[in-house]
PDB file of N, CA and C in Angstrom:
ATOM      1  N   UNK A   1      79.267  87.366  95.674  1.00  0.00           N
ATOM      2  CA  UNK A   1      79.885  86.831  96.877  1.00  0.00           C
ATOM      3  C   UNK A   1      80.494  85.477  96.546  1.00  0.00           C
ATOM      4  N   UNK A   2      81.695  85.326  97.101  1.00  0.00           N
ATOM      5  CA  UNK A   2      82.012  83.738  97.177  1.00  0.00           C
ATOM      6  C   UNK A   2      82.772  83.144  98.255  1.00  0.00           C
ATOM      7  N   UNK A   3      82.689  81.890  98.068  1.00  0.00           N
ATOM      8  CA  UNK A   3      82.817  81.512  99.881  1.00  0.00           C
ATOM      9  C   UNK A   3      83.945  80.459  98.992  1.00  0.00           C
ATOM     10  N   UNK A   4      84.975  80.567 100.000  1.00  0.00           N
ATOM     11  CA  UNK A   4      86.414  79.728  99.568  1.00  0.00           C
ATOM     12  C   UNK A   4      86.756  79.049 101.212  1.00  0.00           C
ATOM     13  N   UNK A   5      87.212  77.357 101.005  1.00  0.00           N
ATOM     14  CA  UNK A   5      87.103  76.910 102.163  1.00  0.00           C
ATOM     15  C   UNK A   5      88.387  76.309 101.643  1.00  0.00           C
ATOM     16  N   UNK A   6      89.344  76.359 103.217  1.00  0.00           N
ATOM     17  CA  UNK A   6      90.667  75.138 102.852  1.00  0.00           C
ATOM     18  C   UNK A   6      90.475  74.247 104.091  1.00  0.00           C
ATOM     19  N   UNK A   7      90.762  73.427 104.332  1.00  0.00           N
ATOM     20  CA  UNK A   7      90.904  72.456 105.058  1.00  0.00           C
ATOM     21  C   UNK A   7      92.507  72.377 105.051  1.00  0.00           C
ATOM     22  N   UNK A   8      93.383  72.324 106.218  1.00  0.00           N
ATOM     23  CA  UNK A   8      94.713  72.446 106.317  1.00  0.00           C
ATOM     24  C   UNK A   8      95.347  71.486 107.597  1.00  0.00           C
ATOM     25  N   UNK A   9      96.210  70.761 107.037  1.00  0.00           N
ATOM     26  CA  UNK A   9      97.251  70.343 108.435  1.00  0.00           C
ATOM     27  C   UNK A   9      97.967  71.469 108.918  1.00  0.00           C
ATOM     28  N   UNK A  10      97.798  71.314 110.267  1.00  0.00           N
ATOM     29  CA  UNK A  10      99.065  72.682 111.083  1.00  0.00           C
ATOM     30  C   UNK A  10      99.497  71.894 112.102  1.00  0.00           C
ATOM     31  N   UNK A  11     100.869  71.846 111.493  1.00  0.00           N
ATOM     32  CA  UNK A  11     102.053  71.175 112.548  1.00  0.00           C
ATOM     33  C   UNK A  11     102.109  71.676 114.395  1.00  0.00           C
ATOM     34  N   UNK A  12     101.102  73.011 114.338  1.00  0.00           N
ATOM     35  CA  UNK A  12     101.195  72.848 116.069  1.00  0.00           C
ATOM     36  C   UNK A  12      99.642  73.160 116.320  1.00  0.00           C
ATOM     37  N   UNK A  13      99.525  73.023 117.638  1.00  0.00           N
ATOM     38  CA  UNK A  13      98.220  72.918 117.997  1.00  0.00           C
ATOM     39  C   UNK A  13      98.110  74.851 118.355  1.00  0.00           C
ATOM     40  N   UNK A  14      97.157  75.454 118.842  1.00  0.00           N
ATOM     41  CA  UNK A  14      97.103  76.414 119.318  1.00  0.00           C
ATOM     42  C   UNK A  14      97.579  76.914 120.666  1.00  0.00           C
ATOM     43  N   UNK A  15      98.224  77.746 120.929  1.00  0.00           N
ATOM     44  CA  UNK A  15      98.529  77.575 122.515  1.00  0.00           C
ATOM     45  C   UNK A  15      96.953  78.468 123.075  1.00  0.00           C
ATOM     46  N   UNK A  16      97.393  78.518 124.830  1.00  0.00           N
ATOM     47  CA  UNK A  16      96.190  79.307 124.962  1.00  0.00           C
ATOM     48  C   UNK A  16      94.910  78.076 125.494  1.00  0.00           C
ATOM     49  N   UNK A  17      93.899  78.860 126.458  1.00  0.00           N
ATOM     50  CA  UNK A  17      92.494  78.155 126.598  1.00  0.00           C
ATOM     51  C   UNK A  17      91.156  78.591 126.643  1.00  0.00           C
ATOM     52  N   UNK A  18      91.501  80.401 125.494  1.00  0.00           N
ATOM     53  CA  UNK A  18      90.380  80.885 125.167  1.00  0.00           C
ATOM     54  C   UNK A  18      89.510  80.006 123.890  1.00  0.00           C
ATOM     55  N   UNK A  19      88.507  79.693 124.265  1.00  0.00           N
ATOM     56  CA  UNK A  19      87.339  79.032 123.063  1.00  0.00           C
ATOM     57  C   UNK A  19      87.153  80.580 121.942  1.00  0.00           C
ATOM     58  N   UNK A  20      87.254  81.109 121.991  1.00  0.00           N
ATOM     59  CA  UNK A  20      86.969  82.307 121.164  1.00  0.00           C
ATOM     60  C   UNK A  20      87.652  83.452 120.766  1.00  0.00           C
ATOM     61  N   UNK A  21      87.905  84.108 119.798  1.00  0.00           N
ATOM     62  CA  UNK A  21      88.652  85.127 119.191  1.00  0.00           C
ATOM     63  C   UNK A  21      87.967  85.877 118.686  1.00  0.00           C
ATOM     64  N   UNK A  22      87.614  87.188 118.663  1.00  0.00           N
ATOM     65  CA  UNK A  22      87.004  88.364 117.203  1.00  0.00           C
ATOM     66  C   UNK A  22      88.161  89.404 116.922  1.00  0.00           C
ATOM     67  N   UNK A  23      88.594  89.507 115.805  1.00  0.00           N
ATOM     68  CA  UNK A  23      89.421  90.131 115.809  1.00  0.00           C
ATOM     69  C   UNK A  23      88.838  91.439 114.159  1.00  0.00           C
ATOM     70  N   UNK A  24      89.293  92.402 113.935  1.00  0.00           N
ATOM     71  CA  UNK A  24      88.739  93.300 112.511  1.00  0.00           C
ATOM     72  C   UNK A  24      87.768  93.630 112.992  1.00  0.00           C
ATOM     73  N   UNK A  25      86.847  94.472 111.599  1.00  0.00           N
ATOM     74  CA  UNK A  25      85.834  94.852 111.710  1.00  0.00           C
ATOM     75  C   UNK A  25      85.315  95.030 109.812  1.00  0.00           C
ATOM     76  N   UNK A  26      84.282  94.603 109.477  1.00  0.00           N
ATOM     77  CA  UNK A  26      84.048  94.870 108.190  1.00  0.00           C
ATOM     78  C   UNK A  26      83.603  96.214 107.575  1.00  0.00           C
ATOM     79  N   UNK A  27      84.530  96.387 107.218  1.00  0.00           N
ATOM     80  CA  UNK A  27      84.388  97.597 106.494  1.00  0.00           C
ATOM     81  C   UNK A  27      85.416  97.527 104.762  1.00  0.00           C
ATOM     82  N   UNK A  28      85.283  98.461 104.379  1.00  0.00           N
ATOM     83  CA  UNK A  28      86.141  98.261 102.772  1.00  0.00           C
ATOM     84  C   UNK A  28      87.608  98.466 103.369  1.00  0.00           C
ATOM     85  N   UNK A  29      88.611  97.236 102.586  1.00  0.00           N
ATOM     86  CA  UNK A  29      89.810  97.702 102.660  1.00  0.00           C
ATOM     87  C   UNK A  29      90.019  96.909 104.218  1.00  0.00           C
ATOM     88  N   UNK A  30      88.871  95.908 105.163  1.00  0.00           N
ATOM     89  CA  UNK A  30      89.097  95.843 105.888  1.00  0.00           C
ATOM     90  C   UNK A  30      88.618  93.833 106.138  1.00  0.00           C
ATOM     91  N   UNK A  31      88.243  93.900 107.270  1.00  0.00           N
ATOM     92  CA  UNK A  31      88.107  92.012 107.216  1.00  0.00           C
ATOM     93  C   UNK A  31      87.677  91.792 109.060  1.00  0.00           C
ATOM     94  N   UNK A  32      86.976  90.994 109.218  1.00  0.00           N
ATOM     95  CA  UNK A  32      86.556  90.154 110.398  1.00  0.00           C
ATOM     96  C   UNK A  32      86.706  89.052 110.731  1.00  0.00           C
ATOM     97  N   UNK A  33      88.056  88.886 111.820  1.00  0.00           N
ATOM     98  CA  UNK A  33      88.360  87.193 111.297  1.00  0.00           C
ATOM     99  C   UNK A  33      87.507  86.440 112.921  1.00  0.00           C
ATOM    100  N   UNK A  34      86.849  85.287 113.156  1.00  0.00           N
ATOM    101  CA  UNK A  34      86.674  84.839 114.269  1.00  0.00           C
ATOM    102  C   UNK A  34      86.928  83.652 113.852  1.00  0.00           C
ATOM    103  N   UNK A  35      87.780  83.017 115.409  1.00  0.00           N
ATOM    104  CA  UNK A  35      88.581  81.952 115.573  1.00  0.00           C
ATOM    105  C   UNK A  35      88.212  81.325 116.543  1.00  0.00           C
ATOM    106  N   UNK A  36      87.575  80.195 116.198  1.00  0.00           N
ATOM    107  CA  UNK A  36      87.258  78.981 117.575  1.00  0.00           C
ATOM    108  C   UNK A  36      87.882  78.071 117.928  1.00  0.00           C
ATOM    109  N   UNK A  37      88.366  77.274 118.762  1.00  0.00           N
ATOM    110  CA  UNK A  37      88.996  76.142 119.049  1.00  0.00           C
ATOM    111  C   UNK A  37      87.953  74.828 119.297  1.00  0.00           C
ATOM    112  N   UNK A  38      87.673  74.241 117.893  1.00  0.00           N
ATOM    113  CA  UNK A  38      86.666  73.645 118.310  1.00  0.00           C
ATOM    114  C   UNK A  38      86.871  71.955 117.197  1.00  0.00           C
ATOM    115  N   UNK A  39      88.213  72.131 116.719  1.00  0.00           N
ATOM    116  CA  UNK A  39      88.812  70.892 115.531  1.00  0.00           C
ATOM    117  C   UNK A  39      90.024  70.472 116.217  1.00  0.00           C
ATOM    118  N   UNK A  40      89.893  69.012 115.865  1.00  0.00           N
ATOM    119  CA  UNK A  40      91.436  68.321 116.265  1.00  0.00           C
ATOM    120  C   UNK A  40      92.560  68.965 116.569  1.00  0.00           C
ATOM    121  N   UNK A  41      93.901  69.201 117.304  1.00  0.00           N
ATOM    122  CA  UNK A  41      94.982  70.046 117.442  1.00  0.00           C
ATOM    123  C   UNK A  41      95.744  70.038 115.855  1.00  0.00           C
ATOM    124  N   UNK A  42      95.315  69.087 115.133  1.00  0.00           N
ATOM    125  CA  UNK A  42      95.870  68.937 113.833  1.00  0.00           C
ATOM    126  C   UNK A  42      95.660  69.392 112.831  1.00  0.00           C
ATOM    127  N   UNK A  43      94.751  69.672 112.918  1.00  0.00           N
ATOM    128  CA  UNK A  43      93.887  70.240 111.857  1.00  0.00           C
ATOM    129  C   UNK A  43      93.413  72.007 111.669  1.00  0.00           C
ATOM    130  N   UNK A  44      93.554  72.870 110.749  1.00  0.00           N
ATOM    131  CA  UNK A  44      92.777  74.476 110.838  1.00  0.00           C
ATOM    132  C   UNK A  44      92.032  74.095 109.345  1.00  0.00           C
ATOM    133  N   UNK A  45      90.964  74.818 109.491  1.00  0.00           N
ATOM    134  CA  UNK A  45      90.130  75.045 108.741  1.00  0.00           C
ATOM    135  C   UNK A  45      89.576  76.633 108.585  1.00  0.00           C
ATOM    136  N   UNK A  46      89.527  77.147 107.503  1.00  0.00           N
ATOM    137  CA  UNK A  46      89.551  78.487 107.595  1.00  0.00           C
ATOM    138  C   UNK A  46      88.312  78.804 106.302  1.00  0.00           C
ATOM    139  N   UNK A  47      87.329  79.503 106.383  1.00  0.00           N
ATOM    140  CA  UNK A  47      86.054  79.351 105.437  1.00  0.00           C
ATOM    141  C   UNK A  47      86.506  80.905 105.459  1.00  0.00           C
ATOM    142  N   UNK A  48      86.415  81.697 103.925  1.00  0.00           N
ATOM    143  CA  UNK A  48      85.992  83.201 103.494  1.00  0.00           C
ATOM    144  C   UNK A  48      84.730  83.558 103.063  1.00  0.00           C
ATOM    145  N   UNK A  49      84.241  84.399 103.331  1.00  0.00           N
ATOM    146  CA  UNK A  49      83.713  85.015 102.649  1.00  0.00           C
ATOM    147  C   UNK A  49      83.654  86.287 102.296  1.00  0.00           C
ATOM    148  N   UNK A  50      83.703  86.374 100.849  1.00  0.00           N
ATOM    149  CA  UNK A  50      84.338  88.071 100.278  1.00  0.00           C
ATOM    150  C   UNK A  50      83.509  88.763  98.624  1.00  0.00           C
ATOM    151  N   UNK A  51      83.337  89.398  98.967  1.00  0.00           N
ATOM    152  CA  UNK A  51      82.448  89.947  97.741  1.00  0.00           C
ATOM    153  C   UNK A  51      83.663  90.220  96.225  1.00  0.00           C
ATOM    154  N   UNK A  52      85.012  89.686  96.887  1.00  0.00           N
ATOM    155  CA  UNK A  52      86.180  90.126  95.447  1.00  0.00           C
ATOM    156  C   UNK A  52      86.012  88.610  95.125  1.00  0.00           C
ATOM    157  N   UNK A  53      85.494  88.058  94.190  1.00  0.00           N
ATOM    158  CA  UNK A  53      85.670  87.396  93.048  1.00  0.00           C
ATOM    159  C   UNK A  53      86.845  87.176  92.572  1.00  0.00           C
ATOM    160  N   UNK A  54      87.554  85.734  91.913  1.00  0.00           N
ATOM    161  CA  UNK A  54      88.530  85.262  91.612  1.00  0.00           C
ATOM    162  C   UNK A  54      90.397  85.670  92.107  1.00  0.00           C
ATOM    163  N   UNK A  55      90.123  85.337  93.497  1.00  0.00           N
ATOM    164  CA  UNK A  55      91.533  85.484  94.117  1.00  0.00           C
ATOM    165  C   UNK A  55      92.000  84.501  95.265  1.00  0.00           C
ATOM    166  N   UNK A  56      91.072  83.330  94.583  1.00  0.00           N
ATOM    167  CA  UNK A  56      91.310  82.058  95.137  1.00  0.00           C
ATOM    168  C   UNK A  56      92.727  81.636  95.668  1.00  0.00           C
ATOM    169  N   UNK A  57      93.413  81.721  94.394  1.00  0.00           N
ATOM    170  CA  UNK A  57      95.177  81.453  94.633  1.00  0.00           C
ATOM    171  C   UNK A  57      95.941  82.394  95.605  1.00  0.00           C
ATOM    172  N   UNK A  58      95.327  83.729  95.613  1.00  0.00           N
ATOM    173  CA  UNK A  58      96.342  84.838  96.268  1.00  0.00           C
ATOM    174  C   UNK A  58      95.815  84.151  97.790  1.00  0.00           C
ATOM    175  N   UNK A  59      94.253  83.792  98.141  1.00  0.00           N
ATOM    176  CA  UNK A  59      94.235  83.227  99.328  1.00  0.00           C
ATOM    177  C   UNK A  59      94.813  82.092  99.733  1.00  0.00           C
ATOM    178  N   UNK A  60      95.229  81.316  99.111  1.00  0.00           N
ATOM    179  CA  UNK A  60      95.633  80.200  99.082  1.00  0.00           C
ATOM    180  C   UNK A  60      96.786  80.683  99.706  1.00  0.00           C
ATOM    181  N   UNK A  61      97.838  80.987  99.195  1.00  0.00           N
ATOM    182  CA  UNK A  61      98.975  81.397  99.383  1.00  0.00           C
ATOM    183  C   UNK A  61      98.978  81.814 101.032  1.00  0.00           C
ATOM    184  N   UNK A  62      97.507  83.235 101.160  1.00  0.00           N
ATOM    185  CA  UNK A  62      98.111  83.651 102.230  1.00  0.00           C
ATOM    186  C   UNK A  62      98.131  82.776 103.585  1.00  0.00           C
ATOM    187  N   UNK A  63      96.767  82.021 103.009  1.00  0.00           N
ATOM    188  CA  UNK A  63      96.933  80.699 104.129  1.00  0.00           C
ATOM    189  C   UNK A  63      97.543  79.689 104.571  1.00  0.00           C
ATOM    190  N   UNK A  64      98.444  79.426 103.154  1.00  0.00           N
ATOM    191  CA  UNK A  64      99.465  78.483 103.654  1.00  0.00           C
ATOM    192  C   UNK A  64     100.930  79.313 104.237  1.00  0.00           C
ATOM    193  N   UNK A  65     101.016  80.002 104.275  1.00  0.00           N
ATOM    194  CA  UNK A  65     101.952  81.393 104.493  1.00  0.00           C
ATOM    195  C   UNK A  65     101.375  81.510 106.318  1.00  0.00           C
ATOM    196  N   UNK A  66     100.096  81.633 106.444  1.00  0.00           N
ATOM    197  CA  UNK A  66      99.693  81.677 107.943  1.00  0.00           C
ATOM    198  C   UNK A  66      99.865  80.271 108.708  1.00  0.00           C
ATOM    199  N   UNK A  67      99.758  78.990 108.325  1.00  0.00           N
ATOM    200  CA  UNK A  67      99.724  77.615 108.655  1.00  0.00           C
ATOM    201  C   UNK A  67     101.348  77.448 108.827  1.00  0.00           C
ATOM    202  N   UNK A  68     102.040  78.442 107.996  1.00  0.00           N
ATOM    203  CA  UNK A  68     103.600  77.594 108.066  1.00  0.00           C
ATOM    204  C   UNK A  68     104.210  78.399 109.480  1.00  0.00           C
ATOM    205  N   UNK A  69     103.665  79.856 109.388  1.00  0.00           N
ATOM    206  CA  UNK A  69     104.011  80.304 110.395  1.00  0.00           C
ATOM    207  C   UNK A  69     103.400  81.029 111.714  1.00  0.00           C
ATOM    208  N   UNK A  70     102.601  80.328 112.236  1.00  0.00           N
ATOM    209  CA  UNK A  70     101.715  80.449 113.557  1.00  0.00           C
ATOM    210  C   UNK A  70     100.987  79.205 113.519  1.00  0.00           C
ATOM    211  N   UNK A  71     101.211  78.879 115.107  1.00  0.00           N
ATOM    212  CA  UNK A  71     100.574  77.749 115.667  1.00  0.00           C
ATOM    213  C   UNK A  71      98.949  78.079 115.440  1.00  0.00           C
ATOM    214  N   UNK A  72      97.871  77.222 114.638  1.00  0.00           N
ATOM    215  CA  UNK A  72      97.123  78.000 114.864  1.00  0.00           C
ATOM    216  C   UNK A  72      95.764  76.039 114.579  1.00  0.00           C
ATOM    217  N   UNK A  73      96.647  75.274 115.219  1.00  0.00           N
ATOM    218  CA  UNK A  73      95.996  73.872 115.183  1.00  0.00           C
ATOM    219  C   UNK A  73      94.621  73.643 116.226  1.00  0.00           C
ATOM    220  N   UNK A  74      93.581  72.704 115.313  1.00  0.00           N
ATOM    221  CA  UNK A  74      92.580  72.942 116.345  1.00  0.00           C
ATOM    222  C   UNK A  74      91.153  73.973 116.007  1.00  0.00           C
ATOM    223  N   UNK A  75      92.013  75.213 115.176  1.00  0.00           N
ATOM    224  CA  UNK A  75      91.327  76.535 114.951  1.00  0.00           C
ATOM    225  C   UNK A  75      90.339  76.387 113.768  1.00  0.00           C
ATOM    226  N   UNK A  76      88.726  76.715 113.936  1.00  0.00           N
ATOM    227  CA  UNK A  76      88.077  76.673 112.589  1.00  0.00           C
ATOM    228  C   UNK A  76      88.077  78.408 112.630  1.00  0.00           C
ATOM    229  N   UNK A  77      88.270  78.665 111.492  1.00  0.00           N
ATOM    230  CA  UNK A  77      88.543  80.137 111.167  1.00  0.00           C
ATOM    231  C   UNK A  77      87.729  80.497 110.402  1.00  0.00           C
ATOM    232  N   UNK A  78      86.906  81.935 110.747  1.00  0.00           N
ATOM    233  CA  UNK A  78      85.801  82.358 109.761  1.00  0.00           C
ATOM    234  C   UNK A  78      85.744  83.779 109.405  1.00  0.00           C
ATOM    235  N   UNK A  79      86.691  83.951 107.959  1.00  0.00           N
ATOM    236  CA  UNK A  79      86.726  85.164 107.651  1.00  0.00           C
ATOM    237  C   UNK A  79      85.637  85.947 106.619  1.00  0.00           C
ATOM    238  N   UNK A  80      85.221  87.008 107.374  1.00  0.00           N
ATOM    239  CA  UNK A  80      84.253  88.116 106.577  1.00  0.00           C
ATOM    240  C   UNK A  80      85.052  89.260 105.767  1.00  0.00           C
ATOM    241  N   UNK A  81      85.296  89.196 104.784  1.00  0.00           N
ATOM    242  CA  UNK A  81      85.950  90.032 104.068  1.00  0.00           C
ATOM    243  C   UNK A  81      85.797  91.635 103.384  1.00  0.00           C
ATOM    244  N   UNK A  82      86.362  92.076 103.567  1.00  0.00           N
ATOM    245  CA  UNK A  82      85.130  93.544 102.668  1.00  0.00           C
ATOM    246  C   UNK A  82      86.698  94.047 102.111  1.00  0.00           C
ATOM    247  N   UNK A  83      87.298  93.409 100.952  1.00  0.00           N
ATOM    248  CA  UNK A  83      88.434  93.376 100.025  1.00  0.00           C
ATOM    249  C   UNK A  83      89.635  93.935 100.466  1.00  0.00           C
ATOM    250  N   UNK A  84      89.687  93.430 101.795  1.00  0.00           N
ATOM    251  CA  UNK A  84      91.810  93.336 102.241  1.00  0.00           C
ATOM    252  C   UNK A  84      92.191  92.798 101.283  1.00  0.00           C
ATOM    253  N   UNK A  85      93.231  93.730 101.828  1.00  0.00           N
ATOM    254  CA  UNK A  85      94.746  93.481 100.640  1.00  0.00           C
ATOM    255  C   UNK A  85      95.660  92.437 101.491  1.00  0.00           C
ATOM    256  N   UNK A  86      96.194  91.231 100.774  1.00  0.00           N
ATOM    257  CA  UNK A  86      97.044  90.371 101.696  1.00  0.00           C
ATOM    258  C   UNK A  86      97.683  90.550 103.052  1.00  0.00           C
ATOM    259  N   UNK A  87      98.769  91.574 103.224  1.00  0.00           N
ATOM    260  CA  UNK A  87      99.289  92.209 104.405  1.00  0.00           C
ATOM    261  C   UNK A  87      98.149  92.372 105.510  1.00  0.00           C
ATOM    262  N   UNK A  88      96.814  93.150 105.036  1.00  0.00           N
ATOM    263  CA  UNK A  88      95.408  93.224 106.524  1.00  0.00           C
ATOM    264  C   UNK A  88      95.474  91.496 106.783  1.00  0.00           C
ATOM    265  N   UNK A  89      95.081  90.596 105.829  1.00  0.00           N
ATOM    266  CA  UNK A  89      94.771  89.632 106.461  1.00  0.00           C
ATOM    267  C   UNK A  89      95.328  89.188 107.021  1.00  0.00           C
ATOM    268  N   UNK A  90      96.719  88.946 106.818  1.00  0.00           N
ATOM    269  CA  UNK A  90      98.447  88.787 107.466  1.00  0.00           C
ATOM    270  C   UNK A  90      97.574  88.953 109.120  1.00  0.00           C
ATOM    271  N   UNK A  91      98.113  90.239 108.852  1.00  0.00           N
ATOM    272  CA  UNK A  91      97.924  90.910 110.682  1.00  0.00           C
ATOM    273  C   UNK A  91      96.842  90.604 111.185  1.00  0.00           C
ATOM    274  N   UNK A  92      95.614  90.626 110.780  1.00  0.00           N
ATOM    275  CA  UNK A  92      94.727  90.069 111.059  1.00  0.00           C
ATOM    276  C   UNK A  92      94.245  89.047 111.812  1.00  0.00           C
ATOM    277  N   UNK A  93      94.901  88.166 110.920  1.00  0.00           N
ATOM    278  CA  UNK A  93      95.169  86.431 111.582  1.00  0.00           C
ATOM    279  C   UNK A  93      95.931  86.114 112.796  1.00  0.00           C
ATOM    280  N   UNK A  94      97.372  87.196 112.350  1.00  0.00           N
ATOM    281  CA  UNK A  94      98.237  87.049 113.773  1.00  0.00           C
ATOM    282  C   UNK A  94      97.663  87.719 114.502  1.00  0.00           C
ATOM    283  N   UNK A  95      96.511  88.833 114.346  1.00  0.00           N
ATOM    284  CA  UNK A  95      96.066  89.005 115.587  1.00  0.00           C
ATOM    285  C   UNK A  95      95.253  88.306 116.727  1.00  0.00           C
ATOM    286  N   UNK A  96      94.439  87.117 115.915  1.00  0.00           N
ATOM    287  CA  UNK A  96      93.510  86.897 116.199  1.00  0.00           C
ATOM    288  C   UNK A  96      94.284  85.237 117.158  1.00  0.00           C
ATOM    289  N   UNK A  97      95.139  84.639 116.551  1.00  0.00           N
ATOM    290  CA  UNK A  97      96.139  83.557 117.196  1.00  0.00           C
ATOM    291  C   UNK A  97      96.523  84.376 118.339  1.00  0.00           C
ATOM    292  N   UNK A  98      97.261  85.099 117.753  1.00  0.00           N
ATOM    293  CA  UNK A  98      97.791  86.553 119.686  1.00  0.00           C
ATOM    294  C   UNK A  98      96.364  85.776 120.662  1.00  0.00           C
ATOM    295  N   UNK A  99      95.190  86.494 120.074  1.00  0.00           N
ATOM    296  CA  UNK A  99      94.106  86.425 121.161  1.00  0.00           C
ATOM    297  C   UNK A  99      93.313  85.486 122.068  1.00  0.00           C
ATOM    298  N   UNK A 100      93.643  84.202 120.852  1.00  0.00           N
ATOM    299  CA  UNK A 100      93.576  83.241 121.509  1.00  0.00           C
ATOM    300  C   UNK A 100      94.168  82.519 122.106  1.00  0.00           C
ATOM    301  N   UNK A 101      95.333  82.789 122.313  1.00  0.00           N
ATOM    302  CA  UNK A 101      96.253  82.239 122.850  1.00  0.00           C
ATOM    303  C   UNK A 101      96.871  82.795 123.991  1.00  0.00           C
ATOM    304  N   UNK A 102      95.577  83.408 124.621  1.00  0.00           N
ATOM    305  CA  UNK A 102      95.435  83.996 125.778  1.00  0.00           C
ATOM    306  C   UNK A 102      94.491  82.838 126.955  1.00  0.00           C
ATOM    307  N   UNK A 103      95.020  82.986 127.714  1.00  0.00           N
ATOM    308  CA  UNK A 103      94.277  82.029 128.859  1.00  0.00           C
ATOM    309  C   UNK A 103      92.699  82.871 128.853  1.00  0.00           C
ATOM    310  N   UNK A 104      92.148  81.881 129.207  1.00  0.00           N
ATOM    311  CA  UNK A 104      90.941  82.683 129.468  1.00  0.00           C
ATOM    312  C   UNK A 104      90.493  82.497 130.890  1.00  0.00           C
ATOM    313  N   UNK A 105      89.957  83.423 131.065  1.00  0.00           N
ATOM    314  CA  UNK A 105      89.669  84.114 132.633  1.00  0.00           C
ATOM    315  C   UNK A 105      88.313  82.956 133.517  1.00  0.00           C
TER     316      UNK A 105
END
């Protein structure tokens, strides 16, 4: 197992005034992302954890790839991994911004 953490500036805050997101489900080939609004509007922070070993950089990428394009400021992000392929986490993420960026009831 290894746990990969970025700490990130994101130029917008989150829209939305749900405190909470679950989005996936862990399974192989699959991922569990939950998203809180609980850090500065400036700031995302996004912690993995994934049993694939050395693909530090490909995450890297996909996260700064998610930070450039979705508001997602504010958000500590906590992904459970069970070895998505870049594109799941893609959608994933935008799903999980979609969800929070829902008023909450």
């Amino acid at each position: 197992m290894e746990t990969l953490c970025f700490d990130l500036a994101a130029p917008e805050p989150a829209a939305g005034t749900r405190k909470q997101a679950l989005v996936g489900v862990v399974a192989s080939g699959n991922l569990e992302i939950l998203l809180e609004r609980v850090l500065p509007p400036d700031r995302c922070s996004i912690e993995i954890d994934t049993a694939a070993r050395g693909f530090k950089p490909l995450w890297e990428a996909v996260t700064a790839d998610f930070i450039a394009h979705r508001a997602a400021g504010g958000l500590r992000i906590s992904i459970n991994d069970g070895g998505a392929r870049p594109d799941t986490v893609a959608l994933r993420l935008a799903q999980g911004v979609r969800l929070i960026e829902e008023t909450e009831a």
